[in-house]
Protein backbone atom coordinates (compact mmCIF):
# COMPACT_ATOMS: atom_id res chain seq x y z
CA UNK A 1 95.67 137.95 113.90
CA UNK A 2 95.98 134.43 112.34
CA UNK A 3 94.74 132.60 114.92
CA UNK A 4 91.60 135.13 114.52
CA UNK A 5 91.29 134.50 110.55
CA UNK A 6 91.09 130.64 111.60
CA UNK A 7 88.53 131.36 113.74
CA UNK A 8 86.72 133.43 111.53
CA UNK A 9 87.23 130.64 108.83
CA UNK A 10 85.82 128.04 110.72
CA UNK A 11 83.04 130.07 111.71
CA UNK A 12 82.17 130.22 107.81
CA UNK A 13 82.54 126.29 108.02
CA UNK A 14 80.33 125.65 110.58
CA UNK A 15 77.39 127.99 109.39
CA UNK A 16 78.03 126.23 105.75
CA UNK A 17 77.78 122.93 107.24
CA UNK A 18 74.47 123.46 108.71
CA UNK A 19 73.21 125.01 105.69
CA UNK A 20 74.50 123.10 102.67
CA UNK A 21 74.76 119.58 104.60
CA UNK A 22 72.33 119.60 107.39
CA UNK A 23 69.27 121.34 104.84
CA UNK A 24 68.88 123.85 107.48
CA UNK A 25 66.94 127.02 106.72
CA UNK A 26 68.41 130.42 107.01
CA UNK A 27 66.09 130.71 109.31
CA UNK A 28 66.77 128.22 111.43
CA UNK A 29 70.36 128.58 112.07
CA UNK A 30 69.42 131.96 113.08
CA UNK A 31 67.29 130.50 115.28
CA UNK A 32 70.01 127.75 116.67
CA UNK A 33 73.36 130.63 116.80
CA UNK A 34 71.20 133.44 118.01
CA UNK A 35 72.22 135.12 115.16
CA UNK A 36 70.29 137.80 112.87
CA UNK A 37 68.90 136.20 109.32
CA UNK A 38 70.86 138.82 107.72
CA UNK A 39 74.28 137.95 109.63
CA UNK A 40 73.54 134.15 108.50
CA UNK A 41 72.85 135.13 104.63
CA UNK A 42 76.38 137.66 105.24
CA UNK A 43 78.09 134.51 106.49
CA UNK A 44 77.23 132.29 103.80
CA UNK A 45 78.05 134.73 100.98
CA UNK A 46 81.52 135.00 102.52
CA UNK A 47 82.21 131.18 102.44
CA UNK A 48 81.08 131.12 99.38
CA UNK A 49 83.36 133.87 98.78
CA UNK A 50 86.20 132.59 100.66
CA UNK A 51 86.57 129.14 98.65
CA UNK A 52 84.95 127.46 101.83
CA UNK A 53 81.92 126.67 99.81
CA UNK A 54 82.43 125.19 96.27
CA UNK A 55 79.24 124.38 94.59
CA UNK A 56 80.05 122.33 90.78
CA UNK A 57 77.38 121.71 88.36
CA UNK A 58 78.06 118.58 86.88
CA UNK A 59 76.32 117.79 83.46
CA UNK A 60 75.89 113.93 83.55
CA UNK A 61 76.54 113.95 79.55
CA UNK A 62 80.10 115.41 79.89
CA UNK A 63 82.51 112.33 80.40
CA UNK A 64 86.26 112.68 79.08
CA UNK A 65 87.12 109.23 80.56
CA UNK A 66 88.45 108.35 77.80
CA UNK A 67 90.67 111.29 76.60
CA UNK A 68 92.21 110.45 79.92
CA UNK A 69 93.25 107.33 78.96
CA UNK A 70 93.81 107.80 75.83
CA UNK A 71 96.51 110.43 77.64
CA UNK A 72 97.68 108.45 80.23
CA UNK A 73 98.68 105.45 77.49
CA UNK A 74 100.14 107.58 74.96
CA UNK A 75 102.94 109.68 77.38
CA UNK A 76 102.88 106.73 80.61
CA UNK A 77 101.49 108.91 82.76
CA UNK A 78 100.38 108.33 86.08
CA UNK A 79 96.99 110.21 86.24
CA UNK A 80 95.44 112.51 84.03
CA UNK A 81 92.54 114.61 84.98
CA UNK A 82 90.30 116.30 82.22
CA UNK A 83 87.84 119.29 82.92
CA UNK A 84 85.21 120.95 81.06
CA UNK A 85 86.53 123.91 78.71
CA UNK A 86 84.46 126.71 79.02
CA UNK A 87 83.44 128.70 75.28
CA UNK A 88 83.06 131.49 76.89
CA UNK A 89 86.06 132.48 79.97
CA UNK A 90 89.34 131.34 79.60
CA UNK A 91 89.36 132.65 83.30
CA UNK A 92 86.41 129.98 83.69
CA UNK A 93 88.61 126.78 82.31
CA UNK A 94 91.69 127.50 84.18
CA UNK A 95 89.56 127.90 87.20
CA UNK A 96 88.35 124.71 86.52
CA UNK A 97 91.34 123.24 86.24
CA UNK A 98 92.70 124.60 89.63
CA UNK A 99 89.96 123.01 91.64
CA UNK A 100 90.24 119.88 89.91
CA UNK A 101 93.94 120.19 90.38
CA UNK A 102 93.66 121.06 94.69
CA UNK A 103 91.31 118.06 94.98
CA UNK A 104 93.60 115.78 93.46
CA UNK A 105 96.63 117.17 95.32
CA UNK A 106 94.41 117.11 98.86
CA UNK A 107 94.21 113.21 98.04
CA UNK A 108 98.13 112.79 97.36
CA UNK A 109 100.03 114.76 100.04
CA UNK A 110 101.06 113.05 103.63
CA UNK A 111 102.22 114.53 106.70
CA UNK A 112 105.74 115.36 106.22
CA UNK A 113 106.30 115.34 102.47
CA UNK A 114 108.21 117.98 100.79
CA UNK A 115 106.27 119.72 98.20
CA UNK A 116 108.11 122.31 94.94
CA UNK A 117 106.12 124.96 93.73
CA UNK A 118 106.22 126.40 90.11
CA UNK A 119 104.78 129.68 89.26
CA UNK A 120 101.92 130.86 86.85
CA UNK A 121 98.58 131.46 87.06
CA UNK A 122 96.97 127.99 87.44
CA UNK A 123 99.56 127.12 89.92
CA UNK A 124 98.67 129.94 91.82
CA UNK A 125 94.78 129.24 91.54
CA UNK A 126 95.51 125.46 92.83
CA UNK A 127 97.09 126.55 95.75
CA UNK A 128 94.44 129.16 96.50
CA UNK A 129 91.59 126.11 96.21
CA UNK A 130 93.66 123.56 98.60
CA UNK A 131 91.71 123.21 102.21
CA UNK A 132 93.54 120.68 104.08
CA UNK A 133 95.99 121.45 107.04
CA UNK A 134 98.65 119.15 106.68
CA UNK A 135 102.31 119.68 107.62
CA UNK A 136 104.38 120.16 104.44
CA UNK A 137 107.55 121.05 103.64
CA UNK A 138 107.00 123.79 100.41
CA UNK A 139 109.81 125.09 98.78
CA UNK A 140 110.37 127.10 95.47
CA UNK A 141 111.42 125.60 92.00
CA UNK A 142 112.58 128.14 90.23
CA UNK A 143 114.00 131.59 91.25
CA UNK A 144 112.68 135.44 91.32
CA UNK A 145 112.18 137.84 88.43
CA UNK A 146 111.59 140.56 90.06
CA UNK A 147 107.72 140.89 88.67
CA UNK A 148 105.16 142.37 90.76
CA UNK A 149 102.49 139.98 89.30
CA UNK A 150 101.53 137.90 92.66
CA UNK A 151 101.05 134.04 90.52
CA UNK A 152 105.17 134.47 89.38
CA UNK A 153 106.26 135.45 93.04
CA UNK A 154 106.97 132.07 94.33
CA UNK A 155 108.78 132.66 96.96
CA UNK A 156 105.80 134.32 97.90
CA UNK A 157 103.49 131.23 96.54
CA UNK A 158 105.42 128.75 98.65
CA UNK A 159 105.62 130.56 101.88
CA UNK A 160 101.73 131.86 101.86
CA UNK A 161 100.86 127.85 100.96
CA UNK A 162 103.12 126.92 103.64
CA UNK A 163 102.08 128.61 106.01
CA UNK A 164 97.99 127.91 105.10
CA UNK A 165 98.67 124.13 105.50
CA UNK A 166 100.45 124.42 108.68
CA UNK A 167 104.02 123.58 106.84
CA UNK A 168 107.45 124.81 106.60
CA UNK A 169 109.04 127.23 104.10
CA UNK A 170 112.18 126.91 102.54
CA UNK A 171 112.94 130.42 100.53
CA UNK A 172 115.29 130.09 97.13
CA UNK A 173 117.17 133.39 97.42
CA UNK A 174 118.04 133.96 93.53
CA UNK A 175 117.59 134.80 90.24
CA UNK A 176 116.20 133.28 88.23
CA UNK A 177 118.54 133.70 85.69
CA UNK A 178 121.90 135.01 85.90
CA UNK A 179 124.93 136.52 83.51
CA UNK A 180 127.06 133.74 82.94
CA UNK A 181 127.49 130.31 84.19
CA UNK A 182 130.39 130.98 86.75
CA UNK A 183 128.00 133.29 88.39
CA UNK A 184 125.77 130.56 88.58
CA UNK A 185 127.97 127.83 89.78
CA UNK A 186 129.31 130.61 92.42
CA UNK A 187 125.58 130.92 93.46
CA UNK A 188 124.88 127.09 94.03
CA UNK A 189 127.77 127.19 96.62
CA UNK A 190 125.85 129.51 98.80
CA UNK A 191 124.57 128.03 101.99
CA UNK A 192 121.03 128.77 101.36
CA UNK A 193 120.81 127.83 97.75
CA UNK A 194 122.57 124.45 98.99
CA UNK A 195 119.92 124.29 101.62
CA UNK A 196 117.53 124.43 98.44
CA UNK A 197 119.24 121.74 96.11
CA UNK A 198 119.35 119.50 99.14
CA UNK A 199 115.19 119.88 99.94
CA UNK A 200 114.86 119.24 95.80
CA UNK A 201 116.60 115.76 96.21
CA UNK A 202 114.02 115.10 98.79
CA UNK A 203 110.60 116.23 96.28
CA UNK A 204 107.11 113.74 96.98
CA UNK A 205 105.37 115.83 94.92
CA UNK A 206 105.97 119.09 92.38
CA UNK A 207 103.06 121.55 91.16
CA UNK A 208 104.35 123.27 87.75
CA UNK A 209 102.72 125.12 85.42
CA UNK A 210 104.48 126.23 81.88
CA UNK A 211 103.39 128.33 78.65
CA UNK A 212 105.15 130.39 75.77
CA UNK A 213 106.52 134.05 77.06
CA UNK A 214 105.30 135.09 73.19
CA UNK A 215 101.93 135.12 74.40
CA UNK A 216 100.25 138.11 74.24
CA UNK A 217 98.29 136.97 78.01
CA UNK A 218 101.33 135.71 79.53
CA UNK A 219 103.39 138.93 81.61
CA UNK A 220 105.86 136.55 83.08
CA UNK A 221 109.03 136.13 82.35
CA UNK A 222 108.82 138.91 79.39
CA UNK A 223 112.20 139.79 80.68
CA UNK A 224 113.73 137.08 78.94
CA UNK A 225 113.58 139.38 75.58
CA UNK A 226 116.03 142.16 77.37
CA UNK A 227 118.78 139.09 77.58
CA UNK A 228 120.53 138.74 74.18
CA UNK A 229 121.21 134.89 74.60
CA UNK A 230 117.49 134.08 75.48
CA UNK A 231 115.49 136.88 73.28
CA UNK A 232 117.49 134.58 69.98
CA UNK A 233 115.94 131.36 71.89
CA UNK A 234 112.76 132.45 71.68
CA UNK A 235 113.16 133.57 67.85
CA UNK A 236 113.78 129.93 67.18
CA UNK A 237 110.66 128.43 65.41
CA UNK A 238 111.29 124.73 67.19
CA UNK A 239 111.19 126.25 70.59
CA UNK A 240 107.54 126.21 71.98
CA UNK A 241 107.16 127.81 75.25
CA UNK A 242 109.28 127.00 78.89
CA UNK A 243 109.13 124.64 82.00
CA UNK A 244 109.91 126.44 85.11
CA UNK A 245 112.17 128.46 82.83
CA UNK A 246 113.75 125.76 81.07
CA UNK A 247 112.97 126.58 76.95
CA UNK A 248 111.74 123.33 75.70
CA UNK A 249 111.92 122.21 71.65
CA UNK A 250 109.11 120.57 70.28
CA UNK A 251 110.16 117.56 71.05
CA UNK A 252 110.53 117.78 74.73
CA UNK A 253 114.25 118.88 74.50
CA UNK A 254 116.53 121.57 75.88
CA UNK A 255 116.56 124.31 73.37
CA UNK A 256 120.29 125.61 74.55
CA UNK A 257 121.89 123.68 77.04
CA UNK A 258 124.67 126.56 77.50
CA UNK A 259 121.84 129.02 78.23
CA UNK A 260 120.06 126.32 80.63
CA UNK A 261 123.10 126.34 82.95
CA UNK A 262 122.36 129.87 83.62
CA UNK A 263 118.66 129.46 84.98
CA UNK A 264 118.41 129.38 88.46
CA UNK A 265 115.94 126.64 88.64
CA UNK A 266 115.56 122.60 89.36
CA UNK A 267 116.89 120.44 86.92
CA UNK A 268 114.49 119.08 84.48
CA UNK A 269 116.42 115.45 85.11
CA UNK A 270 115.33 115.90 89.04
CA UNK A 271 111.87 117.04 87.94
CA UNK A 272 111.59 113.84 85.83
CA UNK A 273 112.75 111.57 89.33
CA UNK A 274 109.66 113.37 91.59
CA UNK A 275 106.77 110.63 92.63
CA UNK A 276 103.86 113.01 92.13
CA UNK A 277 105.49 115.71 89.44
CA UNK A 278 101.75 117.58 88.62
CA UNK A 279 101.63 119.86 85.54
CA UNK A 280 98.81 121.84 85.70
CA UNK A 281 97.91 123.63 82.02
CA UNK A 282 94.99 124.28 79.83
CA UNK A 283 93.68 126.28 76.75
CA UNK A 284 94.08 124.60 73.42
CA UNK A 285 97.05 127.68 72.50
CA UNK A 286 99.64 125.83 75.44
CA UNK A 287 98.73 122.74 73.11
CA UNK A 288 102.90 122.88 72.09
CA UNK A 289 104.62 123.40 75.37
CA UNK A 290 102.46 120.73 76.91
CA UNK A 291 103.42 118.16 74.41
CA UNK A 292 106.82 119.16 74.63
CA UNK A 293 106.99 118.86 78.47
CA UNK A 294 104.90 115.38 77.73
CA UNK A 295 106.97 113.80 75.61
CA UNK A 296 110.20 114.61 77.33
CA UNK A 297 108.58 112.98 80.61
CA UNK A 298 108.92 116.04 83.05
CA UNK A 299 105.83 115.29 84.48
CA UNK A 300 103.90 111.96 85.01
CA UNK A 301 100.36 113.81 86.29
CA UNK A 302 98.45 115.95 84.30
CA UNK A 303 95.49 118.37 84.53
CA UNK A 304 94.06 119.84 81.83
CA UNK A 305 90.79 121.44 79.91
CA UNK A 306 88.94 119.11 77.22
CA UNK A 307 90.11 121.32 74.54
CA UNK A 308 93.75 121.36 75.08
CA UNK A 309 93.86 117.30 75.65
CA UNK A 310 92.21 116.49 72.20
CA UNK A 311 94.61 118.80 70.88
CA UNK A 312 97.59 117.24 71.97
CA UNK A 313 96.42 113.70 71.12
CA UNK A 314 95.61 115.37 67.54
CA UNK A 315 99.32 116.70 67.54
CA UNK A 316 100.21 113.17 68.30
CA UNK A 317 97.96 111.70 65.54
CA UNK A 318 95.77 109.81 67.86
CA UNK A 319 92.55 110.63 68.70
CA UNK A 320 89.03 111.27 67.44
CA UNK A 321 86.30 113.72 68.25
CA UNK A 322 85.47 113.30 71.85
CA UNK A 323 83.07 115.50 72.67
């Protein structure tokens, strides 16, 4: 069945190529495949469809050069990568975002590295948008929750990416967060999980997303509210959102430390050790947690919308109008 999706796939490719690259007419690829003109339209509607075609508009009077640099300078970070923010979708700008983030992580990734996965929505987009087979070793950051919602199941994430790419899956077999932290320490002893900790000490390159579970738009991980310990975190004015679970102050620190130990999930100190660590985060309402997980140096890459970078650097007190 696979090995007829690839072939399907690459059938898309192939018909795309000739159209979009070679200027051939509809017509004329009909003519060349023995095809029908309706079969060839069919065909390129599906790549299209499929993510095998990307067509991008770019308006030569958008630049955000220099928000990126201004970004880069003021947190040390390795690359940043600013997209358009659409007025209209936020569907749109995190879309955006995605592709910009796959292309950038298609330019990164070698044969053989070991690659963590976050969860969320733009994480799950950016994984959807990478084309390149290349053998990876993909492995989960943070544990289950038990949501149906197919961006937070990253056990799920990992393996589907893995096995895309042509890679290898290690599964993290736990909770995300447990009752106390004996249950916790108990876990880490488990073969598996070891297995896990062991692939984390090994990370080229981590794709995280993060956000505040008080958003109305966010569904995942609401269940922190039914645990005593974390619902009182999250009534705490200085905390601002989460990092692969972790619940961040504004300044980039652990709100609880005692709570922390309970989260199934890599340690923010490993995250900050990771050559290519990749946040990937928008809209100008994550403006908090994203300063927070900038200034505490979890990540060193960053893509984001227009919107949401000003407002950082405006947070920050540097920055004019750069639009």
């Amino acid at each position: 069945m696979a090995r007829a999706e690839e072939k399907e796939l690459y059938l898309l490719y192939e018909i795309a190529h000739l159209y979009y690259e070679e200027g051939l007419t509809q017509e004329q690829i009909a003519q060349h495949t023995g095809f029908s003109r309706s079969r060839v339209q069919r065909l390129l509607e599906a790549a299209r469809r499929e993510g095998v075609v990307e067509i991008r508009l770019v308006n030569p009077s958008l630049s955000f050069a220099e928000l990126e640099q201004e970004l880069e300078q003021c947190f040390a970070l390795k690359k940043v990568i600013v997209v358009y923010s659409s007025p209209h979708s936020d569907y749109l700008t995190r879309r955006r975002i995605a592709m910009a983030a796959a292309h950038y992580l298609e330019s990164i990734v070698q044969e053989g590295n070991v690659v963590g996965i976050g969860w969320g929505r733009t994480v799950y987009e950016t994984l959807r948008y990478f084309h390149r087979e290349v053998s990876l070793t993909v492995v989960p950051l943070v544990g289950a929750t038990g949501q149906t919602e197919l961006e937070f199941q990253v056990n799920e994430l990992a393996h589907q990416f893995a096995k895309r790419t042509g890679g290898h899956f290690v599964p993290f077999y736990a909770p995300v967060l447990v009752d106390t932290e004996e249950i916790a320490r108990t876990l880490s002893w488990d073969q598996s999980l070891r297995r896990v900790v062991e692939v984390w000490e090994k990370l080229d390159v981590a794709v995280v997303g993060m956000g505040d579970p008080r958003m109305g738009k966010v569904p995942v991980p609401q269940f922190f509210f039914s645990d005593p310990v974390s619902s009182a975190i999250l009534r705490k004015e200085s905390v601002v959102g989460d990092l692969l679970c972790h619940f961040l102050e504004k300044d980039g620190t652990l709100s609880d430390p005692n709570f922390d130990r309970r989260v199934m999930s890599v340690p923010l100190t490993r995250l900050q050790r990771v050559p290519y660590a990749i946040g990937v985060a928008g809209l100008k309402e994550k403006k908090n947690i994203l300063r927070a997980v900038l200034r505490g140096g979890y990540i060193n890459v960053l893509v984001t919308d227009a919107e949401a970078a000003q407002a950082v650097l405006e947070e920050e007190g540097k920055g004019g109008d750069k639009r």
